[in-house]
Each structure stands twice: as structure tokens, then as C-alpha cells.
PDB file of N, CA and C in Angstrom:
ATOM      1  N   UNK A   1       0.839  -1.175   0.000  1.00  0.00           N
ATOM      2  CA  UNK A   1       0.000   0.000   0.000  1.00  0.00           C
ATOM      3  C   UNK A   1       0.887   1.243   0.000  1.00  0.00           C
ATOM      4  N   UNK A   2       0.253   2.471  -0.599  1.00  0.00           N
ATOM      5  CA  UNK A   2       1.447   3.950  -0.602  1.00  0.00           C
ATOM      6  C   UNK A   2       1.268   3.937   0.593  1.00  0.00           C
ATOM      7  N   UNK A   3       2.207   5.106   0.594  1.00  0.00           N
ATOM      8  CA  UNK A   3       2.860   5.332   2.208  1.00  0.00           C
ATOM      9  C   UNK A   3       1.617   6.359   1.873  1.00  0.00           C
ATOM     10  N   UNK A   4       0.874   7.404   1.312  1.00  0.00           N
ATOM     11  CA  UNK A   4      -0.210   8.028   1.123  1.00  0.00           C
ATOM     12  C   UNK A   4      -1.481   7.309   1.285  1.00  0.00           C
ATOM     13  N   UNK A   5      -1.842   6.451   1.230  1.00  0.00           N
ATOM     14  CA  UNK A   5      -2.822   5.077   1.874  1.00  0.00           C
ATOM     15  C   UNK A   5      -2.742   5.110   3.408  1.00  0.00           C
ATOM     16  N   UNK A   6      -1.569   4.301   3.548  1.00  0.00           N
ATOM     17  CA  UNK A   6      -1.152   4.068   5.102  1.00  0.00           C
ATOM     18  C   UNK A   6      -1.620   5.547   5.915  1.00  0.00           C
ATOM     19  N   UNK A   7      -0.912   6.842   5.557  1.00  0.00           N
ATOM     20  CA  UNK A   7      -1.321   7.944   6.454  1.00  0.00           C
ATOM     21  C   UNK A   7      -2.849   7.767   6.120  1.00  0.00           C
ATOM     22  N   UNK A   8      -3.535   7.790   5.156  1.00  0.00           N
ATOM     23  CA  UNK A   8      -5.054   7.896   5.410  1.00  0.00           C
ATOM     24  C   UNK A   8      -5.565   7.485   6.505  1.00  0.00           C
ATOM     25  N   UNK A   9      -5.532   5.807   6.228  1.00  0.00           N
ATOM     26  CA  UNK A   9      -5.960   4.672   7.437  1.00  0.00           C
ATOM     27  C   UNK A   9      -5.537   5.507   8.613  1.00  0.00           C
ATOM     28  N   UNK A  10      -4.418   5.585   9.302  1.00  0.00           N
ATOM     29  CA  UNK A  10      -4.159   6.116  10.435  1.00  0.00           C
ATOM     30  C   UNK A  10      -4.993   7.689  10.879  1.00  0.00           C
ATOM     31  N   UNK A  11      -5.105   7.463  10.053  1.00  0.00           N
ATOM     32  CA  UNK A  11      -5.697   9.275  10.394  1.00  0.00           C
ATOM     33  C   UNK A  11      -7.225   9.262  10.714  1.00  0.00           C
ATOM     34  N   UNK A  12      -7.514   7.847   9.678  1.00  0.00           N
ATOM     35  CA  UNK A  12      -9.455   7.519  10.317  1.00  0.00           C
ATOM     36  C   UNK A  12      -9.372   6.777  11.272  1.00  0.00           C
ATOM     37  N   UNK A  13      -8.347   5.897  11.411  1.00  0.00           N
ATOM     38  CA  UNK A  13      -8.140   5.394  13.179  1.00  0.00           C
ATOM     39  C   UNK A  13      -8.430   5.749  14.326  1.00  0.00           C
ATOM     40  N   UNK A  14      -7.525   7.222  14.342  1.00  0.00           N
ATOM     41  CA  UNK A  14      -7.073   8.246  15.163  1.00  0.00           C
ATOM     42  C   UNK A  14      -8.540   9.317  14.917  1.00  0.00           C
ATOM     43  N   UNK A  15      -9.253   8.960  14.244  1.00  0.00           N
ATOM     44  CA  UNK A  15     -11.123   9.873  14.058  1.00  0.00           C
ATOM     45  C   UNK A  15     -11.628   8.850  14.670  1.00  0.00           C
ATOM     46  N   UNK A  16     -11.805   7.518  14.376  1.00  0.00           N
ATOM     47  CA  UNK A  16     -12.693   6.903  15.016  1.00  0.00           C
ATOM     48  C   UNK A  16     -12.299   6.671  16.646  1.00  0.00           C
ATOM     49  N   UNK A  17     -10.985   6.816  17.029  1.00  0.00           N
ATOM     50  CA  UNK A  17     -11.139   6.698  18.462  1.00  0.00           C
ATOM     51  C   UNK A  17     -11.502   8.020  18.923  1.00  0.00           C
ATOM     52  N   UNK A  18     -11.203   9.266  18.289  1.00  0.00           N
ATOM     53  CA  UNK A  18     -11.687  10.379  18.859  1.00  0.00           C
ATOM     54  C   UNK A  18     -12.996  10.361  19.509  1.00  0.00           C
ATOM     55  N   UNK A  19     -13.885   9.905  18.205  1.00  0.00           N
ATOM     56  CA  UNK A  19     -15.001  10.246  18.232  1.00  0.00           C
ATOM     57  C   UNK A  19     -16.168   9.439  19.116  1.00  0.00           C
ATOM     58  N   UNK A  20     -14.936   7.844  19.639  1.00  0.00           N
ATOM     59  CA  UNK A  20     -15.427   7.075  20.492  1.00  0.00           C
ATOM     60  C   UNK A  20     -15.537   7.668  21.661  1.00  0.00           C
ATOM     61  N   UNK A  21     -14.127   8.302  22.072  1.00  0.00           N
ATOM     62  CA  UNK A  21     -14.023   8.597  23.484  1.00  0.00           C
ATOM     63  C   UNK A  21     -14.734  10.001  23.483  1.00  0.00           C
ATOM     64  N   UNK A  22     -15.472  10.417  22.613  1.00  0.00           N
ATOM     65  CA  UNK A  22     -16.375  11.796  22.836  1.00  0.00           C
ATOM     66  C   UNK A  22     -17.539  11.261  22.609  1.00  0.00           C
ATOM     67  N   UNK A  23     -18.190   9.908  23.047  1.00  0.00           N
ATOM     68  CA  UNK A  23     -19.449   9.492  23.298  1.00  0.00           C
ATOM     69  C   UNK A  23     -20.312   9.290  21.872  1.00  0.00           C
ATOM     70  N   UNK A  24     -19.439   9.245  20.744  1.00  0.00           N
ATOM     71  CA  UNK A  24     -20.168   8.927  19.456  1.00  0.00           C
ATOM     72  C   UNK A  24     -20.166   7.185  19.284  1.00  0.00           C
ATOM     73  N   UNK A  25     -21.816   6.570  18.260  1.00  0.00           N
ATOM     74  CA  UNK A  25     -21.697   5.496  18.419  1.00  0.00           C
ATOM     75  C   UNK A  25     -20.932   5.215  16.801  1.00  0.00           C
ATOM     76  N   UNK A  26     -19.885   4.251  16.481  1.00  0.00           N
ATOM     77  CA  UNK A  26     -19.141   4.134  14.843  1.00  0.00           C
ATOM     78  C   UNK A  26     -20.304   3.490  14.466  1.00  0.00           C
ATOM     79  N   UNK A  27     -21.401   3.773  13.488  1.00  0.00           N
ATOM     80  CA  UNK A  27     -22.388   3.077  12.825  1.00  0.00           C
ATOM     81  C   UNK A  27     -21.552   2.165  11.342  1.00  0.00           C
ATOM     82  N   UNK A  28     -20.801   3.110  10.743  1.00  0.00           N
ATOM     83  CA  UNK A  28     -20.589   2.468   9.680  1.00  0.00           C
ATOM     84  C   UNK A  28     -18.709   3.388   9.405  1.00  0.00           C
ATOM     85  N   UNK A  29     -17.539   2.404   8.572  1.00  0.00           N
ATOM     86  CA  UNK A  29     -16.569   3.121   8.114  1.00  0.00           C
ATOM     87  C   UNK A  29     -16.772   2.587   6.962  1.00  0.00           C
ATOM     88  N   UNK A  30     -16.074   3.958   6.209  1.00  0.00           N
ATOM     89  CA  UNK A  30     -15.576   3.421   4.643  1.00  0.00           C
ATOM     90  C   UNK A  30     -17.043   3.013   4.067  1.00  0.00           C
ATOM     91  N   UNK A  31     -18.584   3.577   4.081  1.00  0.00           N
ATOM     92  CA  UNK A  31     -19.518   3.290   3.265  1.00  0.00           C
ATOM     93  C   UNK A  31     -19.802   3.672   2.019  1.00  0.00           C
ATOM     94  N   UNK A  32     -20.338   2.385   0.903  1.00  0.00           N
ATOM     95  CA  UNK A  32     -20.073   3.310  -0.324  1.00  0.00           C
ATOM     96  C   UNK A  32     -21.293   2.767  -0.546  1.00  0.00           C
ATOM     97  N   UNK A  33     -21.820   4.196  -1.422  1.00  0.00           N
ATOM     98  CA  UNK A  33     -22.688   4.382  -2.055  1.00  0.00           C
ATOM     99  C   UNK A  33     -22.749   5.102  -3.693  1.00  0.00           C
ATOM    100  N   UNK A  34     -22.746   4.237  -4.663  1.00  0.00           N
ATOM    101  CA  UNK A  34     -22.598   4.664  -6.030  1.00  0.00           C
ATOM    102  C   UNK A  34     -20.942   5.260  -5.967  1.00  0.00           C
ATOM    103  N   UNK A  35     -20.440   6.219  -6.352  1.00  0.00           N
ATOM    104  CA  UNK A  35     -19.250   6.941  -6.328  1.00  0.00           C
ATOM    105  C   UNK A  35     -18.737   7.280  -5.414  1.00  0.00           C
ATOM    106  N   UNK A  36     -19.681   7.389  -4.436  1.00  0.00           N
ATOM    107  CA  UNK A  36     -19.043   7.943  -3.056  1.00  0.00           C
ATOM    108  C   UNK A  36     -18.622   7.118  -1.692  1.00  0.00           C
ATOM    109  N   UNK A  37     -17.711   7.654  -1.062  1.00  0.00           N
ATOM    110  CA  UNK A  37     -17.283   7.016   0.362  1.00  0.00           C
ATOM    111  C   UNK A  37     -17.507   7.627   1.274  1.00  0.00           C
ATOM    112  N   UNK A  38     -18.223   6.929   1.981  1.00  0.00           N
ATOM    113  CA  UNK A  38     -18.137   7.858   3.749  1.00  0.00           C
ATOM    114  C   UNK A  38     -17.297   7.810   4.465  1.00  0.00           C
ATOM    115  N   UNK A  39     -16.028   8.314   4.818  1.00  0.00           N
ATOM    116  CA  UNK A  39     -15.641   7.649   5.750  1.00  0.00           C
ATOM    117  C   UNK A  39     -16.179   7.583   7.167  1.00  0.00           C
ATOM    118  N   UNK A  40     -16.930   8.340   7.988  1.00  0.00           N
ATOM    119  CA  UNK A  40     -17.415   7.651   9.116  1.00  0.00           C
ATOM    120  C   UNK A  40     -18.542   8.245   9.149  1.00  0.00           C
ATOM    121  N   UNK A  41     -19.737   6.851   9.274  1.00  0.00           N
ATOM    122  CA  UNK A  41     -21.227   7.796   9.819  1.00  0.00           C
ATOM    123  C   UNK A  41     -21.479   7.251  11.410  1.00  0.00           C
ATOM    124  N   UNK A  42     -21.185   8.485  12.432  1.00  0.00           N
ATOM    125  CA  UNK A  42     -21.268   8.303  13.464  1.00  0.00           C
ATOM    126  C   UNK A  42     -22.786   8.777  14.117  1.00  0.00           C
ATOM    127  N   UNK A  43     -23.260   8.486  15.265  1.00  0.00           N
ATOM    128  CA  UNK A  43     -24.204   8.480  15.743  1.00  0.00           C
ATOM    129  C   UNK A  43     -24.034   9.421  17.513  1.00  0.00           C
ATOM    130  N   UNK A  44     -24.977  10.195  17.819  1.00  0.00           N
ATOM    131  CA  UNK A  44     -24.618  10.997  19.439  1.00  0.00           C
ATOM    132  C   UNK A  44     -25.894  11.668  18.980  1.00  0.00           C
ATOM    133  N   UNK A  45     -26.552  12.003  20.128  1.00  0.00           N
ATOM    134  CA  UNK A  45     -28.075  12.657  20.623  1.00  0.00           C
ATOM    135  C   UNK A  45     -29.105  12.801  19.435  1.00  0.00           C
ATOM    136  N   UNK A  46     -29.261  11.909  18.598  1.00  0.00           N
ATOM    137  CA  UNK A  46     -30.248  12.256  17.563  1.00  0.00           C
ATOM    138  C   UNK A  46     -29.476  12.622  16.652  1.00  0.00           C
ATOM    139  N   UNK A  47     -28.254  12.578  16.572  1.00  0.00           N
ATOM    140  CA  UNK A  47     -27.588  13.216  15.477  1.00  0.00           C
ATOM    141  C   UNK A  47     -27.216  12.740  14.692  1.00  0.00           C
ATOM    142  N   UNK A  48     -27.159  12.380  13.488  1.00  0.00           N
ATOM    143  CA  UNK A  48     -26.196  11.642  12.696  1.00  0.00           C
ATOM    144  C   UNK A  48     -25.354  12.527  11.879  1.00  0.00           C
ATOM    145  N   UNK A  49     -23.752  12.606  12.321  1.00  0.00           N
ATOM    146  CA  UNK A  49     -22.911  12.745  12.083  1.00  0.00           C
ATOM    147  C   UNK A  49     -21.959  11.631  10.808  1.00  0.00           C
ATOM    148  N   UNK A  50     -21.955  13.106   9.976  1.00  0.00           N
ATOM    149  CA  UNK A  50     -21.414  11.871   8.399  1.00  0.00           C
ATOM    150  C   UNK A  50     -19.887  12.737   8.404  1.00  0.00           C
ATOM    151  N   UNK A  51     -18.665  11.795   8.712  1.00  0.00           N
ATOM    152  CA  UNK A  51     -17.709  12.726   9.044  1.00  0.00           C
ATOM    153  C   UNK A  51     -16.666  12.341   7.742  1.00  0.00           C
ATOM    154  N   UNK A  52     -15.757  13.791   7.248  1.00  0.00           N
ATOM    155  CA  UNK A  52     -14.978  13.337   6.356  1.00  0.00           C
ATOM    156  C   UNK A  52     -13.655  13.484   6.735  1.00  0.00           C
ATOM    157  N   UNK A  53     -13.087  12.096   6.843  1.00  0.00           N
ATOM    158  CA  UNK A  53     -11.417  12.451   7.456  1.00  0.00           C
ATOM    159  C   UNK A  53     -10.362  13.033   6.761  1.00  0.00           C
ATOM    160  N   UNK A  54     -10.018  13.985   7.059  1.00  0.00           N
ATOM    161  CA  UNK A  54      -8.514  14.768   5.854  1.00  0.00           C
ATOM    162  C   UNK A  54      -6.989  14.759   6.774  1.00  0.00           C
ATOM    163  N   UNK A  55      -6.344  13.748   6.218  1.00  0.00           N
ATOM    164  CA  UNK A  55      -5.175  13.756   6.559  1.00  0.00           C
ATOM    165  C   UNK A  55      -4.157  14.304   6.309  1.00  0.00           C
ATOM    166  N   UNK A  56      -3.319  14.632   6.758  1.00  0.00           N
ATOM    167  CA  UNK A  56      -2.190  15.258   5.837  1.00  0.00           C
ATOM    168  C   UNK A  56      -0.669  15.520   6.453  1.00  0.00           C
ATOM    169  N   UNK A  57       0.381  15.313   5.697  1.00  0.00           N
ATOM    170  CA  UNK A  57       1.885  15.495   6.696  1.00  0.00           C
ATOM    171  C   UNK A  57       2.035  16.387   6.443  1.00  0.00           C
ATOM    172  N   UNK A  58       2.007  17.425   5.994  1.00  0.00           N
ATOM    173  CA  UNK A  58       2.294  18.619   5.647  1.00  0.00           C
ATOM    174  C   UNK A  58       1.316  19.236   5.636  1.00  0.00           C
ATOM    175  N   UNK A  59       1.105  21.022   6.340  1.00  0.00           N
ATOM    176  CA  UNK A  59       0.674  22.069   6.124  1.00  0.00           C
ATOM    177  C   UNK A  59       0.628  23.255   4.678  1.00  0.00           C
ATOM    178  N   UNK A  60       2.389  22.439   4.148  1.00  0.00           N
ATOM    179  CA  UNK A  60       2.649  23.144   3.324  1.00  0.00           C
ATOM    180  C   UNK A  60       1.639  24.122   2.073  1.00  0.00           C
ATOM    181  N   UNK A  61       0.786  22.973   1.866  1.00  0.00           N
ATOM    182  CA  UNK A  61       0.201  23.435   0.866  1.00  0.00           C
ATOM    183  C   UNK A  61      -1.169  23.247   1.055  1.00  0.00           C
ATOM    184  N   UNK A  62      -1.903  23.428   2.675  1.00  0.00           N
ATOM    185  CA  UNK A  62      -2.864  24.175   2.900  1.00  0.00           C
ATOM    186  C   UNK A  62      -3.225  22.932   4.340  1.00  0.00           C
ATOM    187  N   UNK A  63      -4.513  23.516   4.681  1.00  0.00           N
ATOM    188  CA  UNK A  63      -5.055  22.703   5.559  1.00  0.00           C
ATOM    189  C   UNK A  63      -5.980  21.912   5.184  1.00  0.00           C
ATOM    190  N   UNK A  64      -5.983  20.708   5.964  1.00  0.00           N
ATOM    191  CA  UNK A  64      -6.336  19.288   4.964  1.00  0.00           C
ATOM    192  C   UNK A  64      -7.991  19.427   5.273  1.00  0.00           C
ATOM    193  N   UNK A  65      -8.262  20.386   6.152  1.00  0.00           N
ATOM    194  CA  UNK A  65      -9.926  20.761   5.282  1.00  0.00           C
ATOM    195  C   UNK A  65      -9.767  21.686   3.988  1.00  0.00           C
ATOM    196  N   UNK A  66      -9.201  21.792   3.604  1.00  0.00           N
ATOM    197  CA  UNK A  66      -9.502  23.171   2.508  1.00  0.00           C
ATOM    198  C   UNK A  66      -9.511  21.912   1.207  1.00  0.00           C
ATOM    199  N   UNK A  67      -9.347  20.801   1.483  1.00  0.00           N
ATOM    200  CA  UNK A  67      -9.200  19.712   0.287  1.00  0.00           C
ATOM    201  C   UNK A  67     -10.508  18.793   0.117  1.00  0.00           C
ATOM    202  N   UNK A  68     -11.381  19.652   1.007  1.00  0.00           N
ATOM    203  CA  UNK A  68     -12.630  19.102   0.449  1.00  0.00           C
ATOM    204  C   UNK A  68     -13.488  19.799  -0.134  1.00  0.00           C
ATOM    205  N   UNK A  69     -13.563  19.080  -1.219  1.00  0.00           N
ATOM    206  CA  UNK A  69     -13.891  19.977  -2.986  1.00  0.00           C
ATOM    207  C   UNK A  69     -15.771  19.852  -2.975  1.00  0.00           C
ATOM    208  N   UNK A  70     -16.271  20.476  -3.688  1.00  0.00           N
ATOM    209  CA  UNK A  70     -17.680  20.696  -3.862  1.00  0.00           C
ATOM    210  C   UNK A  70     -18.357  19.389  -4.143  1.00  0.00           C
ATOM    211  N   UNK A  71     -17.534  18.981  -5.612  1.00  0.00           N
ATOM    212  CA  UNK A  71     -18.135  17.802  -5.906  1.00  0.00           C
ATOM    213  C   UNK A  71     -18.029  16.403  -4.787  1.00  0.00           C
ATOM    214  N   UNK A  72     -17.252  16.400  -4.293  1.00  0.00           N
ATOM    215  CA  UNK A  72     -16.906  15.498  -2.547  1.00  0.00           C
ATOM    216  C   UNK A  72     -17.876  15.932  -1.305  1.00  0.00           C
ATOM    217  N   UNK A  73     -18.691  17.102  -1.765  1.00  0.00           N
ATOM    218  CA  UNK A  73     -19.574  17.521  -0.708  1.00  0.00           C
ATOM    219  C   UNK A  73     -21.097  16.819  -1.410  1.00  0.00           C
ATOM    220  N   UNK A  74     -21.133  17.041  -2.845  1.00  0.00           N
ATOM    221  CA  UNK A  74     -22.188  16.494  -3.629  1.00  0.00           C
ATOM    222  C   UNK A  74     -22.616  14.974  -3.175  1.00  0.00           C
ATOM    223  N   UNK A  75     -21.389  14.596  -3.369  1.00  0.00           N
ATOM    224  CA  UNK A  75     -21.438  12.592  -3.672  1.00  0.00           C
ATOM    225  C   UNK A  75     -21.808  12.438  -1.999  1.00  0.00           C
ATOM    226  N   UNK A  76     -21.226  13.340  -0.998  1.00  0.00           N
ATOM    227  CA  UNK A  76     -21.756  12.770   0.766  1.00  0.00           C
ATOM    228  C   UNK A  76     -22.922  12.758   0.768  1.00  0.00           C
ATOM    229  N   UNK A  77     -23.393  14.231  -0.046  1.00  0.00           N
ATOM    230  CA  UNK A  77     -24.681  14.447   0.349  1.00  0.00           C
ATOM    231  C   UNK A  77     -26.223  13.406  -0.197  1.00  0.00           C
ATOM    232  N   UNK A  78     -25.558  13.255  -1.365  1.00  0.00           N
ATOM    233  CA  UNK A  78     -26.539  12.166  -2.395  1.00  0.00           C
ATOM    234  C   UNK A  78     -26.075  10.615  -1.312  1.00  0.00           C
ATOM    235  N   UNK A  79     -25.193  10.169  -0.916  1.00  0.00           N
ATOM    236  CA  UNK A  79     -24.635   8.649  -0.248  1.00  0.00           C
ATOM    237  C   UNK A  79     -25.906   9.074   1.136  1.00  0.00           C
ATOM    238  N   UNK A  80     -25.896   9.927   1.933  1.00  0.00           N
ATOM    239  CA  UNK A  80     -25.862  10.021   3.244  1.00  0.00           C
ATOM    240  C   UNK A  80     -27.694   9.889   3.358  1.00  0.00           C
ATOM    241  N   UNK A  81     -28.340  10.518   2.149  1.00  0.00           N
ATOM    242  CA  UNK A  81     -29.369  10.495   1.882  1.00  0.00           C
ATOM    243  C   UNK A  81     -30.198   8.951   1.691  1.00  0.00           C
ATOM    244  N   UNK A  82     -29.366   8.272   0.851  1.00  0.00           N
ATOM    245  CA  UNK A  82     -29.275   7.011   0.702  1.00  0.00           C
ATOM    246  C   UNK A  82     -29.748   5.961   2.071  1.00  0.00           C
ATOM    247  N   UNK A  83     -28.243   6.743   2.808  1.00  0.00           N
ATOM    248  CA  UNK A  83     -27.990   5.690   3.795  1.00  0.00           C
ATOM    249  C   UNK A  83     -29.782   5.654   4.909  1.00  0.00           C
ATOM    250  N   UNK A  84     -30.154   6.913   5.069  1.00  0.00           N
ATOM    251  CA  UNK A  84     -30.833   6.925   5.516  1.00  0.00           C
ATOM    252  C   UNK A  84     -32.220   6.793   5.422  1.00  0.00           C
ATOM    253  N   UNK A  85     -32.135   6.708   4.091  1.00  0.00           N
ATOM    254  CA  UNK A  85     -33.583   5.853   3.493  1.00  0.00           C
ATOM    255  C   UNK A  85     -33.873   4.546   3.535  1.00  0.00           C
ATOM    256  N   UNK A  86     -32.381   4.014   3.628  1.00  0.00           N
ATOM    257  CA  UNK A  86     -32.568   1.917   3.444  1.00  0.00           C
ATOM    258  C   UNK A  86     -32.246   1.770   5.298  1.00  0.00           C
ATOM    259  N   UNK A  87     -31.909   2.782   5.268  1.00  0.00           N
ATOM    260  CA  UNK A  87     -31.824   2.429   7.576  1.00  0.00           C
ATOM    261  C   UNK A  87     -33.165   2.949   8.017  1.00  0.00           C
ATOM    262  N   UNK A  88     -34.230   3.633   7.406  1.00  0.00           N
ATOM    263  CA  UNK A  88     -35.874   4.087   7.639  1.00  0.00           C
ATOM    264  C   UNK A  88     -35.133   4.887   8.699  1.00  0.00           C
ATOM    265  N   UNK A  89     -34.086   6.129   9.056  1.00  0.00           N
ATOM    266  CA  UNK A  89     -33.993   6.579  10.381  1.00  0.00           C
ATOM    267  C   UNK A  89     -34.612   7.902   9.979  1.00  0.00           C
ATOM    268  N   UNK A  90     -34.878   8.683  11.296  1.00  0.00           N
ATOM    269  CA  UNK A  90     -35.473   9.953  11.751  1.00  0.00           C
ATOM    270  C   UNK A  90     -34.655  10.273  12.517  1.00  0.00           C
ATOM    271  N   UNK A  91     -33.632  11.077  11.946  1.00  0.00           N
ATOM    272  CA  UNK A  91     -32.629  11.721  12.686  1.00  0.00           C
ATOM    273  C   UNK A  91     -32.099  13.418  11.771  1.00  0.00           C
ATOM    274  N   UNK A  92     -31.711  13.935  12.698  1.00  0.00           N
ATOM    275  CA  UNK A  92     -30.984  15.052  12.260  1.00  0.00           C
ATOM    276  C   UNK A  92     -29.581  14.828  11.541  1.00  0.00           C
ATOM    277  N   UNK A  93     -28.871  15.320  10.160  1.00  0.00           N
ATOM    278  CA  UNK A  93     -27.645  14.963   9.863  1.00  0.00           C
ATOM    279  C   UNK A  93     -26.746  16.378   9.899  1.00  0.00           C
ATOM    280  N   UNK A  94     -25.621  15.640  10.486  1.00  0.00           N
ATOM    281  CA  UNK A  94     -25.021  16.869  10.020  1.00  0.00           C
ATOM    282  C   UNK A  94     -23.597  16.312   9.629  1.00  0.00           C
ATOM    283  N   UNK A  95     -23.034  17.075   8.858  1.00  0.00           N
ATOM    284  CA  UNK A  95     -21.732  17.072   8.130  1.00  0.00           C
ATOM    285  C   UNK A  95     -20.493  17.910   8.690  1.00  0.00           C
ATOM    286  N   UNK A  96     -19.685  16.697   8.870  1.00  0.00           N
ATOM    287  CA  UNK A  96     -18.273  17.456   9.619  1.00  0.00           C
ATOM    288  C   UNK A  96     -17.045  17.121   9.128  1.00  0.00           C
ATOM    289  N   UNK A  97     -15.876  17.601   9.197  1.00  0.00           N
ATOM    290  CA  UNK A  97     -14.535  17.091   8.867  1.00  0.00           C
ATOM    291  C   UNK A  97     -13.701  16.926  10.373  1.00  0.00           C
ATOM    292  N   UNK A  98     -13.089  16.201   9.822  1.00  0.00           N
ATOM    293  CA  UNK A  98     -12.291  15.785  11.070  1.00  0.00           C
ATOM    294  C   UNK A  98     -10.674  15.995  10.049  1.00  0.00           C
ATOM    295  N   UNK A  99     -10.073  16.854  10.461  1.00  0.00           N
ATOM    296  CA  UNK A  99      -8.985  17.616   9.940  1.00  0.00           C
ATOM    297  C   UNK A  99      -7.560  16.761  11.031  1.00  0.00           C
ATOM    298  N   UNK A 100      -6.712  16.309   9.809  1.00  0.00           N
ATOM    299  CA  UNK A 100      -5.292  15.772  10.746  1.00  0.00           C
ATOM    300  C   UNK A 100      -4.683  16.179   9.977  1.00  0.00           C
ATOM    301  N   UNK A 101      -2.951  16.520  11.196  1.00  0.00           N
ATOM    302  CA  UNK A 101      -1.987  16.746  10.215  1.00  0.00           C
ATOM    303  C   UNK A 101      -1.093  15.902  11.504  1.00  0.00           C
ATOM    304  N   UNK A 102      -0.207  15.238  10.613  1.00  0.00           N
ATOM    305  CA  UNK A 102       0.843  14.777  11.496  1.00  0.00           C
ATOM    306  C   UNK A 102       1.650  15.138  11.390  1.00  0.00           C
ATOM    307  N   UNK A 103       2.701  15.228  12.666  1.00  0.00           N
ATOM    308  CA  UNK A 103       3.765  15.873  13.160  1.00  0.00           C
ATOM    309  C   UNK A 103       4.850  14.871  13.392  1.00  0.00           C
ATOM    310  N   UNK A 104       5.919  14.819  13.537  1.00  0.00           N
ATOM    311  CA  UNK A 104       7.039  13.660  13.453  1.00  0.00           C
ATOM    312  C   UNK A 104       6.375  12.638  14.700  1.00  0.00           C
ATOM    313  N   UNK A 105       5.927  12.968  15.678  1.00  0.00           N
ATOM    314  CA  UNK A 105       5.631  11.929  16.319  1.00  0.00           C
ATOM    315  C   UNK A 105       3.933  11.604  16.893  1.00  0.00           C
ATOM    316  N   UNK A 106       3.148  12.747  16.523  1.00  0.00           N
ATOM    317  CA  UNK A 106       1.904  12.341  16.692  1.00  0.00           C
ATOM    318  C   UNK A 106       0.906  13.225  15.704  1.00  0.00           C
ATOM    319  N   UNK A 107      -0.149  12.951  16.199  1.00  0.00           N
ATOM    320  CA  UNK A 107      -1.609  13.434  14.574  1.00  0.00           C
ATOM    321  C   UNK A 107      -2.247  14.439  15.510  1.00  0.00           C
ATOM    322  N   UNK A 108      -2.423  15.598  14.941  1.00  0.00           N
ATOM    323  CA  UNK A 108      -2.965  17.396  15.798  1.00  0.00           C
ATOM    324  C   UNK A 108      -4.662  17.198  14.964  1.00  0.00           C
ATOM    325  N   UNK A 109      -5.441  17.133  15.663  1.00  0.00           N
ATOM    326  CA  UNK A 109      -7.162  16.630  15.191  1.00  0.00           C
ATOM    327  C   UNK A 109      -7.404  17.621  15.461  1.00  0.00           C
ATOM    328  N   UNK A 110      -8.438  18.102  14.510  1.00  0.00           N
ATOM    329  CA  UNK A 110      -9.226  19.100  14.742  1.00  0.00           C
ATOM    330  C   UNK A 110     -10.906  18.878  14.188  1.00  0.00           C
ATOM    331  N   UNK A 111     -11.901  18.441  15.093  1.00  0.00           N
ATOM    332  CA  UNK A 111     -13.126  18.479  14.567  1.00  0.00           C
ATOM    333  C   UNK A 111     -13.642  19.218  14.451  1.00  0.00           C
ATOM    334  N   UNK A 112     -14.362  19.519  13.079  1.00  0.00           N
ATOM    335  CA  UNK A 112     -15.114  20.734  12.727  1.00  0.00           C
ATOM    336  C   UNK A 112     -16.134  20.354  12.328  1.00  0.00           C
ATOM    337  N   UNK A 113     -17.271  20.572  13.238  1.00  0.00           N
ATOM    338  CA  UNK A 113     -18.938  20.050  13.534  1.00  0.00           C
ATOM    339  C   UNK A 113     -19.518  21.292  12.623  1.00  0.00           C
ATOM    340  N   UNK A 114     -20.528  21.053  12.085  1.00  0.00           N
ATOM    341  CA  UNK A 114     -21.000  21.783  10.769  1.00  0.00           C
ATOM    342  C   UNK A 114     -19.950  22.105   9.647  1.00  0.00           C
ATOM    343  N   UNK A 115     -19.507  21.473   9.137  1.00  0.00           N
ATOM    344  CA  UNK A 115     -18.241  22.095   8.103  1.00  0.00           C
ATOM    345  C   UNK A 115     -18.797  22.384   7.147  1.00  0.00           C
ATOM    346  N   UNK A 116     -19.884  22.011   6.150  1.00  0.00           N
ATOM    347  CA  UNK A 116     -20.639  22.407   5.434  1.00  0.00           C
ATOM    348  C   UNK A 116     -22.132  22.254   5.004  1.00  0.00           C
ATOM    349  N   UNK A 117     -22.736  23.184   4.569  1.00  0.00           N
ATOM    350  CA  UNK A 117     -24.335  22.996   3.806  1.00  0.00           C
ATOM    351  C   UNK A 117     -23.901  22.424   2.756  1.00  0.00           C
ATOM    352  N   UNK A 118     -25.215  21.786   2.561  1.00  0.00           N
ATOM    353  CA  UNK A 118     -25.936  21.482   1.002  1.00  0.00           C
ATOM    354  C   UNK A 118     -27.360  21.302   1.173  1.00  0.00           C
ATOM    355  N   UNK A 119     -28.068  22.556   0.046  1.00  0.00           N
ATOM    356  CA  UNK A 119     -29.127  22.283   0.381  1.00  0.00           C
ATOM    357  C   UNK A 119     -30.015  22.369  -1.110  1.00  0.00           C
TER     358      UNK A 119
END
């Protein structure tokens, strides 16, 4: 696997335990629907949280939220819709990034709860 693979995985690792030890339930990783991937649809107070992990070793050339593109907001939004029609749920969704950058010896997280509309 690239060494660009490998940092991914680690970086949704290091989201999904976040998001454990902040009382979220992991419903689903890596869900695909037509073109698109989720990487995590998490669950906390009625909420369903559809989170997109951005990894990155370098700052250099921006912050690894700024690398989520319109059409990557399109394909969540059409998947997430999906998901929740064949699960029959009644829940609130909301869309977040979970932003990493690693540093020589550990990953700096930053969750960002509402990161974007689509409406």
C-alpha cells in the first residue's frame, strides 16, 4: 500500500477513536454508495454525524480541510441520503470534517462540527 494510503488509514483510526471517546456510536466506516465514500457515519443525541477524514503530513500546501472539494460535498450528500432511506432513520444529519496533520511523532485533530451545507 502507498505510504499516502497508510497515512489515510491512520488518520481515520485516530477519528474513530476520537469520536469514540467523545461518546459517538461508529455506525458504519468506509460506506459506499454509487461513487461515493463515507468515511465515518457516526451516531450521538439524535444526530447523525457523516464525518470526512482529511489527513495530511504537511501544512505546506494548505489545511487538509480546505481539500474538500464541492463535488466530494455532492457525492456525501446524495450517499448520506441514501444511507438513511434503506436504515428508515429519523434523525438530524449533520456534516463534519475531522482535519489531521501529522507531526514527526503524533496526529494534531481538529473536529469541525457543521463544516458544510448542502441544500
Amino acid at each position: 500500500m502507498a505510504a499516502h494510503n497508510d497515512l489515510g488509514k491512520q488518520g481515520e483510526e485516530h477519528a474513530v477513536a476520537f469520536l469514540q471517546s467523545n461518546g459517538y456510536d461508529i455506525l458504519e466506516t468506509n460506506w459506499v454508495f454509487q461513487k461515493a465514500e463515507v468515511d465515518i457515519i457516526a451516531f450521538k443525541n439524535n444526530i447523525l454525524a457523516v464525518v470526512e477524514v482529511k489527513t495530511r503530513s504537511s501544512l505546506e500546501f494548505g489545511l487538509p480541510q480546505d481539500f474538500v472539494k464541492p463535488k466530494k460535498i455532492q457525492l456525501l450528500t446524495k450517499a448520506i441520503n441514501e444511507y438513511v432511506i434503506q436504515n428508515d432513520m429519523d434523525v438530524s444529519v449533520r456534516f463534519d470534517i475531522i482535519a489531521i496533520h501529522k507531526t514527526a511523532n503524533n496526529f494534531e485533530l481538529e473536529h469541525l462540527e457543521n463544516a458544510f451545507y448542502y441544500f
